[in-house]
Protein backbone atom coordinates (compact mmCIF):
# COMPACT_ATOMS: atom_id res chain seq x y z
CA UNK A 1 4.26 44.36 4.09
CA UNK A 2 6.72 41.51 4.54
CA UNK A 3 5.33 40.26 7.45
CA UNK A 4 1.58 40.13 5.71
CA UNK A 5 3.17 38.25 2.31
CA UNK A 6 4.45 35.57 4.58
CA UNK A 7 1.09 35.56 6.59
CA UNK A 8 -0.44 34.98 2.82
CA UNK A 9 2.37 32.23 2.04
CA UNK A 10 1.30 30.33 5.14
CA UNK A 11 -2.28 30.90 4.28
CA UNK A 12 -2.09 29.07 1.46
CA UNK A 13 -4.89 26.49 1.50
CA UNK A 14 -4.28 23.27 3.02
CA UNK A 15 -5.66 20.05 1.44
CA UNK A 16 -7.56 17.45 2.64
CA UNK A 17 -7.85 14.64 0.09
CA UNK A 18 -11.58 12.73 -1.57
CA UNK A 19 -11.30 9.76 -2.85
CA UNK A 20 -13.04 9.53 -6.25
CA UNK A 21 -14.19 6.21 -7.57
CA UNK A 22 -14.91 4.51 -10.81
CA UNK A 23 -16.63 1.17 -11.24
CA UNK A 24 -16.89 -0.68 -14.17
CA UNK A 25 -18.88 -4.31 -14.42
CA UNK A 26 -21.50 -6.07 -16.03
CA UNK A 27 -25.27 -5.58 -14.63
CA UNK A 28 -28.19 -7.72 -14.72
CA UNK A 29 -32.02 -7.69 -13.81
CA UNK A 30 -32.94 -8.80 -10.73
CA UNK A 31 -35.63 -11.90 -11.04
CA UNK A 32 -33.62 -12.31 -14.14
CA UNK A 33 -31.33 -15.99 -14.74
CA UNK A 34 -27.46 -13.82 -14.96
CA UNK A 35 -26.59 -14.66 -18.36
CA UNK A 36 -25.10 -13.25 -21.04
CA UNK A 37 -28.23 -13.10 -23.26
CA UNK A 38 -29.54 -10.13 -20.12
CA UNK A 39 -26.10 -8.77 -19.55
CA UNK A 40 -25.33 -5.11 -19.53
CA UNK A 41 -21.97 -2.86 -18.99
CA UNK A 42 -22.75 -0.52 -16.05
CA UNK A 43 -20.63 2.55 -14.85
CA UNK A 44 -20.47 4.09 -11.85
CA UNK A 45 -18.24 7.34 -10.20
CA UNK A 46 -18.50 8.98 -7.28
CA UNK A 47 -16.69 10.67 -4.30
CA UNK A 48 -15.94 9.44 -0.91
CA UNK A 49 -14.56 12.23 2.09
CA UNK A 50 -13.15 9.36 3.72
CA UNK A 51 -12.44 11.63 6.53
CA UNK A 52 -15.67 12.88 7.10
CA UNK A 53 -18.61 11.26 9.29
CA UNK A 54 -18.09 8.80 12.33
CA UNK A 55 -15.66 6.04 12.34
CA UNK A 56 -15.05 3.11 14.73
CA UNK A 57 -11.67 0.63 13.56
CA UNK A 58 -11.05 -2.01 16.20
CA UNK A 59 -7.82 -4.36 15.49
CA UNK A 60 -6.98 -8.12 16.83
CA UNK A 61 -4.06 -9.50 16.83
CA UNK A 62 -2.46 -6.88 15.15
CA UNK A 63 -5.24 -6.76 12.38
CA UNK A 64 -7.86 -4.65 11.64
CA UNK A 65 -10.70 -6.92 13.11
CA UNK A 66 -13.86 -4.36 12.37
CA UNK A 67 -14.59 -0.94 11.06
CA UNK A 68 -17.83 1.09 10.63
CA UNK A 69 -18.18 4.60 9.33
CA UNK A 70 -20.38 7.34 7.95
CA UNK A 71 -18.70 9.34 5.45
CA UNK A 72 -20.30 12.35 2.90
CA UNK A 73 -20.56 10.80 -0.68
CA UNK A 74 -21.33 13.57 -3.19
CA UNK A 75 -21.69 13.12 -7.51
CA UNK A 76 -22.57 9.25 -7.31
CA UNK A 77 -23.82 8.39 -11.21
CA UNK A 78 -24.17 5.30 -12.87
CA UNK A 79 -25.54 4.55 -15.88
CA UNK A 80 -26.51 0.95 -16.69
CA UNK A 81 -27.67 1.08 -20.50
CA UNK A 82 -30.18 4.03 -21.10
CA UNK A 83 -30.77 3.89 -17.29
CA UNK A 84 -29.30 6.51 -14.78
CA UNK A 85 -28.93 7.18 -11.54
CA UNK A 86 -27.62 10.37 -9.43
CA UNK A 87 -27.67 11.33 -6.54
CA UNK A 88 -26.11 14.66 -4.90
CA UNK A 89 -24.63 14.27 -1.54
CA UNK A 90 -25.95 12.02 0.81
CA UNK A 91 -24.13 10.03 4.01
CA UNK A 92 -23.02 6.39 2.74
CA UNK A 93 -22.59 3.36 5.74
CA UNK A 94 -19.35 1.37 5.12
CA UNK A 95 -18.52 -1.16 7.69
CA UNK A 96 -15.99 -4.87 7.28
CA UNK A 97 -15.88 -7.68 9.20
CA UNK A 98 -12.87 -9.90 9.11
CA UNK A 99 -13.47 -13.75 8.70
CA UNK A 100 -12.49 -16.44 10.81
CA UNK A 101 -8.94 -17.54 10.09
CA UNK A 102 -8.24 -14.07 9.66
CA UNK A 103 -6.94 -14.10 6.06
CA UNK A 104 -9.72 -12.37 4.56
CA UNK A 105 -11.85 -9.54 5.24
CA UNK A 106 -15.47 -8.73 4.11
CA UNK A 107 -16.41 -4.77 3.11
CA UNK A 108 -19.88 -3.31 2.82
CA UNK A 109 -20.27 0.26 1.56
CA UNK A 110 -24.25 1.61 0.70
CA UNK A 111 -25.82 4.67 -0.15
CA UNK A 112 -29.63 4.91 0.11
CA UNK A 113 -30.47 2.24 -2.33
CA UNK A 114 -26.88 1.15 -3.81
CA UNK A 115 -25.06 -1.22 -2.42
CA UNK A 116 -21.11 -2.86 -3.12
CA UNK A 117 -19.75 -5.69 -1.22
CA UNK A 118 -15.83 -6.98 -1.88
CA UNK A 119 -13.33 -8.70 0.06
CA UNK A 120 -9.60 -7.34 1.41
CA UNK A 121 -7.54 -10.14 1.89
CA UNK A 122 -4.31 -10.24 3.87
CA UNK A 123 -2.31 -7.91 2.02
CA UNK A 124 -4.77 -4.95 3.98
CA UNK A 125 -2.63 -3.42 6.17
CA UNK A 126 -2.38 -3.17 9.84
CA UNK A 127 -1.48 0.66 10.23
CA UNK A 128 -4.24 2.60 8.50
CA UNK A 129 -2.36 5.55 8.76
CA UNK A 130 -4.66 9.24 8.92
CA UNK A 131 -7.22 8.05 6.52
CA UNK A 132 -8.23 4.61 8.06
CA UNK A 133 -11.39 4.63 5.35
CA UNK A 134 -9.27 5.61 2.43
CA UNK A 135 -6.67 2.94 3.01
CA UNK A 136 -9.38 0.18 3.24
CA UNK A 137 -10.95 1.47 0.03
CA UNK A 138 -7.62 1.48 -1.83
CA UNK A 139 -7.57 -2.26 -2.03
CA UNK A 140 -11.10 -2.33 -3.19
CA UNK A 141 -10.59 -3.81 -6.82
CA UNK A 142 -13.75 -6.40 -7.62
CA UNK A 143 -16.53 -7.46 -5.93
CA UNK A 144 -20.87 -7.45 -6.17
CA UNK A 145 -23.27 -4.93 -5.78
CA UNK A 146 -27.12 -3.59 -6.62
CA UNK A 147 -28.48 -0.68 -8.53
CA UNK A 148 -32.62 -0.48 -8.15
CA UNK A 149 -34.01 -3.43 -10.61
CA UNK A 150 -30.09 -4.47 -11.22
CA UNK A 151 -27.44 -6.98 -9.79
CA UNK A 152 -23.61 -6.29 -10.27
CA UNK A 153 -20.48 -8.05 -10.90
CA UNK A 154 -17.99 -5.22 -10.17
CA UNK A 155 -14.61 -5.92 -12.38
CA UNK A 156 -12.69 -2.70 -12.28
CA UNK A 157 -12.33 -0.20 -9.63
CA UNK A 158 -10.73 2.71 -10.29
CA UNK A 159 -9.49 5.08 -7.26
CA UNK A 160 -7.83 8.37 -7.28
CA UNK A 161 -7.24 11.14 -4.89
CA UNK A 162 -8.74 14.88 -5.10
CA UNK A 163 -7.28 17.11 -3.30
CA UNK A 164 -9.77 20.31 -1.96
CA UNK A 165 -9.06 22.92 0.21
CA UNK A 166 -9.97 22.98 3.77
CA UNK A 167 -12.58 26.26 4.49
CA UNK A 168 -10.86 27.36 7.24
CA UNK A 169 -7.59 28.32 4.94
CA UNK A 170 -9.79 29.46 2.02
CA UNK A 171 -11.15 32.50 5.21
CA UNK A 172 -7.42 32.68 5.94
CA UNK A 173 -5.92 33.31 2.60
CA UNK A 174 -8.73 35.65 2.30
CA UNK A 175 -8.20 38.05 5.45
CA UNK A 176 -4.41 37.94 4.48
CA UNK A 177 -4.96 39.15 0.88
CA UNK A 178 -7.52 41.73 2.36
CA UNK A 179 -5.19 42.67 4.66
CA UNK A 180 -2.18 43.43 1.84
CA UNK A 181 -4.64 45.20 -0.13
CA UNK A 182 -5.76 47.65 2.92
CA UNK A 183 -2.48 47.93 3.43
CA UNK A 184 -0.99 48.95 0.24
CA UNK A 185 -3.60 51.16 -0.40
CA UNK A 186 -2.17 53.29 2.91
CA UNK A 187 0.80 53.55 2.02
CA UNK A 188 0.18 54.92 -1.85
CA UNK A 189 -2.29 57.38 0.03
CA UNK A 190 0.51 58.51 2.42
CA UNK A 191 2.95 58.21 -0.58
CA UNK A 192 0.67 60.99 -2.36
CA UNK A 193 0.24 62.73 0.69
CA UNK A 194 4.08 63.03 1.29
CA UNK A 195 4.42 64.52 -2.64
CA UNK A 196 1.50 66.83 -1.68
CA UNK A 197 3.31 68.25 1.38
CA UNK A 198 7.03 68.78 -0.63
CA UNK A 199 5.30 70.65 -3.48
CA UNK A 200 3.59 73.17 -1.11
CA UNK A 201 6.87 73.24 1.24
């Protein structure tokens, strides 16, 4: 019994972290001069499994150089006005290429027909730890983009970390607690087996 609880402790599901986003800006029309008079706030969230997909990173000079990857996006919404877009899940491109002179570095993430470009200057670091994409992403904090029929001016990026289980503990935890409950369902039965057998002795 013991030995199954602990099985159940270790179980327990491990994480693996999304990285939700937020965008805030101003949109305009595209064909449209970008004043004020055709301005409108736009929103925009949605979640990055910055670990997910194919990624390439290739460093210079001890400096991330280039980067592409493919990873899942899922609940992308933003709402410009009365106009909205969604879309589910789909695979998003992000790639970077770092400038000559080195101090800055150029970032491209798209989804079907949405688009964000911003810039990473020194200050991105060199060790991109387990989450290479994530990292990059975390210094995302302005920059341009395009909605269909809008332009952006991205002014506020908003990051945070969401923290799922991995399926492969979810089917763990899940023999484990099957296991415990076979288990303690034999021994009650041999409990009331055992009273059975001292009554008629």
């Amino acid at each position: 019994m013991r030995a199954l609880l602990l099985a159940v402790l270790i179980a327990s599901p491990a994480l693996a972290s999304d990285l939700e986003l937020t965008l805030t800006g101003t949109a305009y029309p595209k064909g449209v001069d970008g004043t004020a008079a055709n301005a409108q706030p736009f929103s925009a969230t949605f979640t990055v499994d910055t670990l997910s997909g194919t990624a390439d990173y290739q460093f210079a000079n001890g400096q991330l150089g280039r980067f592409t990857a493919n990873p899942i996006v899922t609940d992308f919404n933003a709402l410009v006005g009365t106009d909205q877009f969604s879309i589910a899940q789909t695979t998003g491109s992000a790639g970077g290429d770092r400038a000559p002179g080195g101090s800055i570095m150029f970032d491209a993430f798209s989804l079907n027909n949405v688009g964000f470009l911003w810039e990473i200057d020194a200050r991105a670091p060199s060790n991109l730890g387990n989450d290479p994409l994530g990292a990059i992403m975390s210094y995302w904090s302005s920059g341009i983009g395009s909605l269909p029929g809008f332009n952006l001016e991205i002014s506020g990026v908003k990051e945070s970390v969401v923290s799922v289980p991995e399926p492969g503990t979810l089917e763990m935890l899940a023999f484990s607690l099957l296991g415990l409950l076979v288990l303690h369902r034999s021994k009650r039965a041999q409990s009331q087996r055992t009273e059975r057998y001292a009554k008629i002795s």
